[in-house]
Protein backbone atom coordinates (compact mmCIF):
# COMPACT_ATOMS: atom_id res chain seq x y z
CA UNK A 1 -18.06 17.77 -2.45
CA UNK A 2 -18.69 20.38 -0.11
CA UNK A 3 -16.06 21.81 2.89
CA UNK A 4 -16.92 19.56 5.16
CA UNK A 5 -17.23 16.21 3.44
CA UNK A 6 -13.80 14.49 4.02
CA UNK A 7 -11.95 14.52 0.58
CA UNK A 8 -11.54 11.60 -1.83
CA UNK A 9 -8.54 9.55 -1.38
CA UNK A 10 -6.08 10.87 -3.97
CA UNK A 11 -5.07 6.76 -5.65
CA UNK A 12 -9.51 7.26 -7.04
CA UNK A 13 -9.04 10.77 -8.11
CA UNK A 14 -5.65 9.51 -9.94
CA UNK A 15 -7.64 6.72 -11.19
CA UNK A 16 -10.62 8.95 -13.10
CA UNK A 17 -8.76 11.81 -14.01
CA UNK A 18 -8.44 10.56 -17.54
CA UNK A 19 -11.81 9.89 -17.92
CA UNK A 20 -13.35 12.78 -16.54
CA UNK A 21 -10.61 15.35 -17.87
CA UNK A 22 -12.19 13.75 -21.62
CA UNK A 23 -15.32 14.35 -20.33
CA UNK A 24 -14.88 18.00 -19.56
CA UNK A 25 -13.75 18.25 -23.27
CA UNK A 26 -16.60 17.04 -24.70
CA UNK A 27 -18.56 20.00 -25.08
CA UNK A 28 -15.98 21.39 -27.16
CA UNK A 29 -12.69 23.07 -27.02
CA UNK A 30 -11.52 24.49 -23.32
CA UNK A 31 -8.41 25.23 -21.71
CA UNK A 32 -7.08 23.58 -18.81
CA UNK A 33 -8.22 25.72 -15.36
CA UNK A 34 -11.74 25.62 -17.15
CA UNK A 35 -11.53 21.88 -16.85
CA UNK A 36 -9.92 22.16 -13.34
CA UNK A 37 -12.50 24.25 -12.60
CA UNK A 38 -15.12 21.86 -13.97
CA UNK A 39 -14.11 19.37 -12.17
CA UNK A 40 -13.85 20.70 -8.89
CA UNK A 41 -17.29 22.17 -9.36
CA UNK A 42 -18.60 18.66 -10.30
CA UNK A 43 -17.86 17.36 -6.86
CA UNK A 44 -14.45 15.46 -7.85
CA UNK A 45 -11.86 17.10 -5.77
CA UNK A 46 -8.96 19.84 -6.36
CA UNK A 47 -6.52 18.98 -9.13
CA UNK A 48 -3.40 21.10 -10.14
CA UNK A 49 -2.13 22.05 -13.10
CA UNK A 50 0.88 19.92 -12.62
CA UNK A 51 -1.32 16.63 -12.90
CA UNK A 52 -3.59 17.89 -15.51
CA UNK A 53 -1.02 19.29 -18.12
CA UNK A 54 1.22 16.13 -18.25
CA UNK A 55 -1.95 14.08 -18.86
CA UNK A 56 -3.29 16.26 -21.75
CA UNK A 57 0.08 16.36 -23.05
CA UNK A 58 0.12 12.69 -23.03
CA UNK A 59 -3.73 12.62 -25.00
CA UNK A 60 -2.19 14.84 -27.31
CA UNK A 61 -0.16 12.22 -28.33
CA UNK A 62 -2.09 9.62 -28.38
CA UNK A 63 -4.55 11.66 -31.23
CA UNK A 64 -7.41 11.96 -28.64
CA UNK A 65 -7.10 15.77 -28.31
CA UNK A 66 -5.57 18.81 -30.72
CA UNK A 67 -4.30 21.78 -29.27
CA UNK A 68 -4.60 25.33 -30.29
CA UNK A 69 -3.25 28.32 -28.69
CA UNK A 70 -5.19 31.55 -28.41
CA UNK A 71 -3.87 34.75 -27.51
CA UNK A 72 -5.62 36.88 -24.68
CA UNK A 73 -7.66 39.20 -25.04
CA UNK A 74 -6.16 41.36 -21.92
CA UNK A 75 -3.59 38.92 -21.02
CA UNK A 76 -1.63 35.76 -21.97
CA UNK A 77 -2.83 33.73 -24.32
CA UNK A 78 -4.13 30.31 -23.40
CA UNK A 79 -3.71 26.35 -25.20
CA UNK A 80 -7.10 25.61 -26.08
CA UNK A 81 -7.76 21.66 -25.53
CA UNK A 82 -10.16 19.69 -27.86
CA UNK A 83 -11.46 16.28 -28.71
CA UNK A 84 -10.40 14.26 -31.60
CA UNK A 85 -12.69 12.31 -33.47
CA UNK A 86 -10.37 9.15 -31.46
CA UNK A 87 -10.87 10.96 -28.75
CA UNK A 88 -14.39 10.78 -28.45
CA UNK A 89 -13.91 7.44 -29.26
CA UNK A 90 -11.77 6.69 -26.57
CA UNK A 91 -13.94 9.11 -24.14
CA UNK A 92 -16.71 6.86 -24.94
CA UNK A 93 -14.50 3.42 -24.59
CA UNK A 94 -13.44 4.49 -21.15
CA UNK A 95 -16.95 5.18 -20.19
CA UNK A 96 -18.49 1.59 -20.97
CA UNK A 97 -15.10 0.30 -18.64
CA UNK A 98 -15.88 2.95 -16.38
CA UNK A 99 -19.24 1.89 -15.58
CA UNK A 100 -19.01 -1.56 -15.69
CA UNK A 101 -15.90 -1.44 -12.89
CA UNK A 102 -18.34 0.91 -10.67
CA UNK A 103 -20.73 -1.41 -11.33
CA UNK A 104 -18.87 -4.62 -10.35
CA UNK A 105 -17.24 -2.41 -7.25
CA UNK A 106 -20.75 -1.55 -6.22
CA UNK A 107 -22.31 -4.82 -6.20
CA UNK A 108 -19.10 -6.32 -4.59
CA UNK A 109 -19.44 -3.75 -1.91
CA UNK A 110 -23.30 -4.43 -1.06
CA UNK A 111 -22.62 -7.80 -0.30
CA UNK A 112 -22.68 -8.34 3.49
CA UNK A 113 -20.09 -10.05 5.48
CA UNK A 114 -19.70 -11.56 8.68
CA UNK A 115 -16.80 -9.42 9.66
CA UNK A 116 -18.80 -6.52 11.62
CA UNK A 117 -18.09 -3.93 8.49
CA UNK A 118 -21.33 -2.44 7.08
């Protein structure tokens, strides 16, 4: 999204920030500004850590992602963030719901009404 496109509506980035947080982890282990970063360079808005930690915290426990912690190089050292085999499962799980709500959403959308709104 760039500067001046008017930004989503927090409730839909709340709603896909799951899904797309799992998706940033799928290319392997990252920690989480990388996937803040990813995200915000995908288009999907800014996120903070604040909303990001307590979720990854919460796939931790749920077995979907391991964490490791690194030390820095030349400064702190950072959790490192990864997929569990039931986390790609779930990653992939979420997807097929995913696309089939857009999907539904879409189609519900194109349909024209008599109510002026296009």
């Amino acid at each position: 999204m760039s500067s001046t496109e008017e930004p989503w509506p927090g409730d839909w980035n709340r709603a896909s920030l799951g899904l797309c947080a799992l998706q940033a982890l799928k290319d392997g282990p990252t920690y989480g500004y990388a996937i803040i970063t990813a995200l915000e360079a995908a288009g999907l808005g800014t996120f903070k850590g604040g909303t990001l930690y307590p979720l990854l915290a919460r796939f931790e426990t749920a077995g979907w992602v391991s964490v490791e912690w690194r030390p820095g190089e030349s400064g702190p050292g950072r959790k490192y963030f990864s997929l569990t085999p039931a986390g790609l499962d779930e990653l992939a799980r979420q997807r097929r719901q995913w696309l089939a709500f857009t999907t539904s959403t879409t189609a519900f959308l194109a349909i024209p009404t008599d109510r002026g709104v296009s």
